[in-house]
Protein backbone atom coordinates (compact mmCIF):
# COMPACT_ATOMS: atom_id res chain seq x y z
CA UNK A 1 11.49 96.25 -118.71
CA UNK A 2 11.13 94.64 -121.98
CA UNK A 3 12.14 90.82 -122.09
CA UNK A 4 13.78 89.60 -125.89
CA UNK A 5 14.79 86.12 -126.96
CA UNK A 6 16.16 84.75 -129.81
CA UNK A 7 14.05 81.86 -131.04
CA UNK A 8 13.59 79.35 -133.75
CA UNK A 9 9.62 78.68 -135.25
CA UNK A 10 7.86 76.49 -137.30
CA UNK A 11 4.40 77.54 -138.61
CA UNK A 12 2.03 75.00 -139.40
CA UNK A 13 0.70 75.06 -143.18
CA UNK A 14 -2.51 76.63 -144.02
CA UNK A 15 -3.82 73.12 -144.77
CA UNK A 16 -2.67 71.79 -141.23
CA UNK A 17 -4.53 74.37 -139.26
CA UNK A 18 -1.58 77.04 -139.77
CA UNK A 19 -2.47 80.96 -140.78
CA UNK A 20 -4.73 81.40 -143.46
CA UNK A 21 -1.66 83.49 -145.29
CA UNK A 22 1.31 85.23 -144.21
CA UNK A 23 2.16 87.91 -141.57
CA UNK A 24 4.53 90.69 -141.86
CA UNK A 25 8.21 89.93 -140.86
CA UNK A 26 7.15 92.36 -137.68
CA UNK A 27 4.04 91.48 -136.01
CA UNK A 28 2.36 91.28 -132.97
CA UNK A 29 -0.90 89.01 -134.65
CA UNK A 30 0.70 85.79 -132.34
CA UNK A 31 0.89 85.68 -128.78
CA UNK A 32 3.56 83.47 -127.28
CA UNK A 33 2.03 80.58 -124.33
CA UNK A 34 4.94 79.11 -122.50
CA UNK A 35 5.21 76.86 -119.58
CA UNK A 36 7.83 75.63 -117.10
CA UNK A 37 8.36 73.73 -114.13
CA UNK A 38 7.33 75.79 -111.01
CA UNK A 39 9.48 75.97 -107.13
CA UNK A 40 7.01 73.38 -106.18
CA UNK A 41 6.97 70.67 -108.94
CA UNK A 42 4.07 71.76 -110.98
CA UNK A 43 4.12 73.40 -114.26
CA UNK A 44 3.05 76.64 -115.13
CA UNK A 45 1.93 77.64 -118.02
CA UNK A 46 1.35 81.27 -119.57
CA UNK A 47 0.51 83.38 -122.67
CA UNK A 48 2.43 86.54 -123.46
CA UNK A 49 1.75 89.12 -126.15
CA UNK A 50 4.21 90.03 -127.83
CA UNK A 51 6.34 91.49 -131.01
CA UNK A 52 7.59 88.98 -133.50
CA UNK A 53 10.35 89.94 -135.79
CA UNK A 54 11.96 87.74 -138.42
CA UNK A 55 15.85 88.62 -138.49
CA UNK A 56 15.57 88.34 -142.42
CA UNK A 57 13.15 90.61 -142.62
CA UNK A 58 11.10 88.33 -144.71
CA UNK A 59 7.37 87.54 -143.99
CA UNK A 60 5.73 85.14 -141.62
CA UNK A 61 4.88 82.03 -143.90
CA UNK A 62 2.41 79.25 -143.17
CA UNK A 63 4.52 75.97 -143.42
CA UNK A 64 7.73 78.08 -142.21
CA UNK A 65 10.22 75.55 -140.84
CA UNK A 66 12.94 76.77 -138.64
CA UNK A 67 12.81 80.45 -138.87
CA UNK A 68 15.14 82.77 -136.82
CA UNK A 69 13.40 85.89 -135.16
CA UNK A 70 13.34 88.27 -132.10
CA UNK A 71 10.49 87.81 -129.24
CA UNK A 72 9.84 91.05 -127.53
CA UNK A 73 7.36 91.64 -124.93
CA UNK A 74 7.06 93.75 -121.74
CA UNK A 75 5.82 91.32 -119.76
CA UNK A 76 8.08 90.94 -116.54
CA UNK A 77 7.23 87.42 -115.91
CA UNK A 78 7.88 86.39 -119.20
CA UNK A 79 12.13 86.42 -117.67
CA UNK A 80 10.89 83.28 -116.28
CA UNK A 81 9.51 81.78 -119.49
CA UNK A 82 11.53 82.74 -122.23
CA UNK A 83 14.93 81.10 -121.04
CA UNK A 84 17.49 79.01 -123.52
CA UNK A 85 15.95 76.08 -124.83
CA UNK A 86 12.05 76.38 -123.22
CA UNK A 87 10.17 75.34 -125.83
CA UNK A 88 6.99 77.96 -126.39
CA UNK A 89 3.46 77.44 -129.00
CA UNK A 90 2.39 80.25 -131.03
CA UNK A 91 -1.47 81.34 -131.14
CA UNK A 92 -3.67 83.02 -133.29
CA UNK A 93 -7.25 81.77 -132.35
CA UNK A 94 -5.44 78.22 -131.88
CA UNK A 95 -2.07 76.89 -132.26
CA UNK A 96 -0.37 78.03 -135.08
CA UNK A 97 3.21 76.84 -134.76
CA UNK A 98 5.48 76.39 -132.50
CA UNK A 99 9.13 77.09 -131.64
CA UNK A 100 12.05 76.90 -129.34
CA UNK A 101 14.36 79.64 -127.25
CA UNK A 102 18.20 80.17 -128.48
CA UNK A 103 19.16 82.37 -126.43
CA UNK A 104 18.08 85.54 -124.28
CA UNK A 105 18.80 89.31 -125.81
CA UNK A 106 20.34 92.45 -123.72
């Protein structure tokens, strides 16, 4: 099953520890580490790889502020991540950006 969520990101500058220049508007170069509360209390945290595709079909930037695009991964736990408004870092080597869940995609 393949998991997809609408999201908003923000990539930090290059100066700010952000990419060192910009990604294609499809790329799977970032992985995606959520968390969220667990059944007992405790918060769990995971990373998923996945595809990131900017809806405008314009690249990745470093400094990017608000940026709509597609998550998609194949991960089945990720359904218990990637929910409407679970806030999510991206990673390349280190945080990168960061960004926040709109909604989920059938």
């Amino acid at each position: 099953m393949t998991v997809r969520a609408k999201a908003l990101i923000t990539l930090l500058p290059s100066d700010q520890g952000g990419l060192p220049h910009e990604l294609p508007f499809r790329t799977q170069s970032l992985v995606v580490c959520c968390a969220c509360a667990g059944v007992s209390g405790t918060w769990l945290s995971r990373p998923f790889q996945a595809a990131i595709t900017a809806d405008d079909e314009e690249p990745l930037t470093p400094g990017d502020w608000l940026h709509v695009v597609t998550i998609a991964t194949t991960d089945d736990d990720a359904i218990a991540f990637l929910r409407p408004g679970e806030r999510f870092r991206l990673w390349c080597g280190h945080d990168v950006g960061s960004g926040i869940v709109s909604r989920r995609v059938i």
